[in-house]
PDB file of N, CA and C in Angstrom:
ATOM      1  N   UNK A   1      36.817 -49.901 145.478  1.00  0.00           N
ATOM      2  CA  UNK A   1      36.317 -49.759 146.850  1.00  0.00           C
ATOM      3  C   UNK A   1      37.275 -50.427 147.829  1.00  0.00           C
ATOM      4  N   UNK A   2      38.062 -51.441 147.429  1.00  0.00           N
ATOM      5  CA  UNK A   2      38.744 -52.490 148.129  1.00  0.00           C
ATOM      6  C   UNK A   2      39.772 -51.640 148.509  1.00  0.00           C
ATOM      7  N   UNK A   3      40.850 -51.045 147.562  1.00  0.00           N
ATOM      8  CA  UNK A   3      41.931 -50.294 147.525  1.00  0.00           C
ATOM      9  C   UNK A   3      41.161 -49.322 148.600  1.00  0.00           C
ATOM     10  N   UNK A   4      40.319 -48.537 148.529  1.00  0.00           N
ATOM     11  CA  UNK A   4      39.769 -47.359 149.260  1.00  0.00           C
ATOM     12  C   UNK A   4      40.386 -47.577 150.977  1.00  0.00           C
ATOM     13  N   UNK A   5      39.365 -48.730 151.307  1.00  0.00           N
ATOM     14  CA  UNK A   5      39.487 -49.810 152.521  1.00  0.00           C
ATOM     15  C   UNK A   5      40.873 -49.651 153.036  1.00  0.00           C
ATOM     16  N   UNK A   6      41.584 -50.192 152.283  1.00  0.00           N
ATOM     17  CA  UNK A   6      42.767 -50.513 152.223  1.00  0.00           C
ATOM     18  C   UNK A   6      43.876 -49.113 152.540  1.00  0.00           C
ATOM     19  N   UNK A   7      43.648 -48.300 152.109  1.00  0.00           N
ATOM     20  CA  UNK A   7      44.651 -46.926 151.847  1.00  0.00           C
ATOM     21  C   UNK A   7      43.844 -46.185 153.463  1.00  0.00           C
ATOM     22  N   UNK A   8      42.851 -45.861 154.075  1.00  0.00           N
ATOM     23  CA  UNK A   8      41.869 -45.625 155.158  1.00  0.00           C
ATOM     24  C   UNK A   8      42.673 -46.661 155.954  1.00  0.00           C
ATOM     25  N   UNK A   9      42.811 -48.268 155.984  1.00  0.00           N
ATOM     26  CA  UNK A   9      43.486 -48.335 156.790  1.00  0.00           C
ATOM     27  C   UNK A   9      44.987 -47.996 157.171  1.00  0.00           C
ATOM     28  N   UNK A  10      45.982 -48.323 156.575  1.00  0.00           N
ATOM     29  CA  UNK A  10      47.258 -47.765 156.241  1.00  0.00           C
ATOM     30  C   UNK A  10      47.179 -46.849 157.299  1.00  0.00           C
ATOM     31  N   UNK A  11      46.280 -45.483 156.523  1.00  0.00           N
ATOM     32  CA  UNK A  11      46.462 -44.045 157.089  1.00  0.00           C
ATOM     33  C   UNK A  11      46.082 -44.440 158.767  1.00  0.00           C
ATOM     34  N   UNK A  12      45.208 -44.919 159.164  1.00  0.00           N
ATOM     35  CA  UNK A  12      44.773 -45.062 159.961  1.00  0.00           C
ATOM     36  C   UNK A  12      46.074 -45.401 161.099  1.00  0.00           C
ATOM     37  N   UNK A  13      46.527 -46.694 160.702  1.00  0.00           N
ATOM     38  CA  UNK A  13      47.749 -47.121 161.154  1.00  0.00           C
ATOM     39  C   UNK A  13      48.591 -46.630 161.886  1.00  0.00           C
ATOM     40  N   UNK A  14      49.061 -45.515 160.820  1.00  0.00           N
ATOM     41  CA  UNK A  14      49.621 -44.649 160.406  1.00  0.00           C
ATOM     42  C   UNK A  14      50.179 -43.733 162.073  1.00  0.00           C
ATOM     43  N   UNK A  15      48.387 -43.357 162.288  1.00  0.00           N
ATOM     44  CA  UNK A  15      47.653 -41.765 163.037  1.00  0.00           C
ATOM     45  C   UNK A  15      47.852 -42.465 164.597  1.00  0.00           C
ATOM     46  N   UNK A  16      47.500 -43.604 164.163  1.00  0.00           N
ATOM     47  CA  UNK A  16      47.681 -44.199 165.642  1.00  0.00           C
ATOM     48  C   UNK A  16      49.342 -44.443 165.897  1.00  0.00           C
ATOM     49  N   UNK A  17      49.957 -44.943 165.013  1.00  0.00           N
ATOM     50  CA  UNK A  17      51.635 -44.942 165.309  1.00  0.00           C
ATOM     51  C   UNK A  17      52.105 -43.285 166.222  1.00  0.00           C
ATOM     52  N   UNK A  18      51.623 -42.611 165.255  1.00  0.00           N
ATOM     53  CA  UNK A  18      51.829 -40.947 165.373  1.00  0.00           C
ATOM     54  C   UNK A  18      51.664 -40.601 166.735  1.00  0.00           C
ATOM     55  N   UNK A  19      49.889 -40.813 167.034  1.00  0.00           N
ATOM     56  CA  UNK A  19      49.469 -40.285 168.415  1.00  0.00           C
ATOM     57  C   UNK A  19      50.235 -41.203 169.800  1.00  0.00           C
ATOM     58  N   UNK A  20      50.301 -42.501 169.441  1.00  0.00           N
ATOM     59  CA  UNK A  20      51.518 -43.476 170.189  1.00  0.00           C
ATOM     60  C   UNK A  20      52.428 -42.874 170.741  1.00  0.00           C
ATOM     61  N   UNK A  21      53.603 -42.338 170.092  1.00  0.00           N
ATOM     62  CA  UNK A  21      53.928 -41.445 170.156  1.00  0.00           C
ATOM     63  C   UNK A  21      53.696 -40.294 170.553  1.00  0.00           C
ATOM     64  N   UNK A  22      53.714 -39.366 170.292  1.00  0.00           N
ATOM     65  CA  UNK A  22      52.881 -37.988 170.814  1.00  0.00           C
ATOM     66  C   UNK A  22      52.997 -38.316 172.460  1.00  0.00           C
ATOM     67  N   UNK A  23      51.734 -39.196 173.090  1.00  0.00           N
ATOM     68  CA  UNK A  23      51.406 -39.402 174.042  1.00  0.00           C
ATOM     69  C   UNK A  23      52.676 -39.933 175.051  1.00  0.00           C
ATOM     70  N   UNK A  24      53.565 -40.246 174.233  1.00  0.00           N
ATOM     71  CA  UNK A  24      55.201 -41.105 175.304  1.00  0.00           C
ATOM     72  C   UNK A  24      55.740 -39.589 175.385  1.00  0.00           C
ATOM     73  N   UNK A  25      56.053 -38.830 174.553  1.00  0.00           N
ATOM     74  CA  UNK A  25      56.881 -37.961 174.730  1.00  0.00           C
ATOM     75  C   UNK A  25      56.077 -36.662 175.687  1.00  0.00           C
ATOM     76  N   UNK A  26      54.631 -36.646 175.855  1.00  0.00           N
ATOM     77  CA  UNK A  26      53.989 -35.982 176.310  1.00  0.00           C
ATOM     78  C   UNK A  26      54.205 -36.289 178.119  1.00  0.00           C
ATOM     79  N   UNK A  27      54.236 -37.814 178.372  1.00  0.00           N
ATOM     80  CA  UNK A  27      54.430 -38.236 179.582  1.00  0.00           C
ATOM     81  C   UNK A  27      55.484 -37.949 179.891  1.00  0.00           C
ATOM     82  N   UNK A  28      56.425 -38.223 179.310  1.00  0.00           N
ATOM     83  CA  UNK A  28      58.334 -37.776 179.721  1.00  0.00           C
ATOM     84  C   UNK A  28      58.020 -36.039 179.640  1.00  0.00           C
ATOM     85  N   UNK A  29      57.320 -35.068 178.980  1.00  0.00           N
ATOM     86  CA  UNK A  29      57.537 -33.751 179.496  1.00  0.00           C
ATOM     87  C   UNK A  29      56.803 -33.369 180.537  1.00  0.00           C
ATOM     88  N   UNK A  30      55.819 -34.661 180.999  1.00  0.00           N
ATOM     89  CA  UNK A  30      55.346 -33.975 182.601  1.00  0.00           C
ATOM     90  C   UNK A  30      55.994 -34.649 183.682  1.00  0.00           C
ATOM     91  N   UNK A  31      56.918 -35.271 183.649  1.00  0.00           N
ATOM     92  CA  UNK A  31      57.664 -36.112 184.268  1.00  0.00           C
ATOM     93  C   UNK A  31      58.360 -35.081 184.673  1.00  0.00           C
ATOM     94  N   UNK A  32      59.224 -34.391 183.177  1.00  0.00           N
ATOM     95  CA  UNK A  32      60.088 -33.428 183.615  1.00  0.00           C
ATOM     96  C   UNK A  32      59.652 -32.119 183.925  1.00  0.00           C
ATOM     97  N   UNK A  33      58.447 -31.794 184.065  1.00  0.00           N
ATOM     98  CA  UNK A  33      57.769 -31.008 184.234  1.00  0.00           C
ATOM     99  C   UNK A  33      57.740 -30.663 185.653  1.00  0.00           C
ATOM    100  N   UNK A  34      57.522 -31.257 186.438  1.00  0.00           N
ATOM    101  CA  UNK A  34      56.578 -32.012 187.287  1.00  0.00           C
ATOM    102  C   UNK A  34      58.001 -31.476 188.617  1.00  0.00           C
TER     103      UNK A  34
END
């Protein structure tokens, strides 16, 4: 169950690093958008 916890967070981590992202490069294309 511990490991479970554990691997859920990671991923989690992970999705938020990802969307972090996502969201910077999303602002710089309405910048240049714009």
């Amino acid at each position: 169950n511990n490991l479970k916890t554990v691997k859920n967070y990671t991923l989690d981590k992970i999705l938020n690093k990802r969307i972090e992202i996502l969201r910077r490069s999303n602002k710089k294309l309405r910048k240049l958008l714009q």
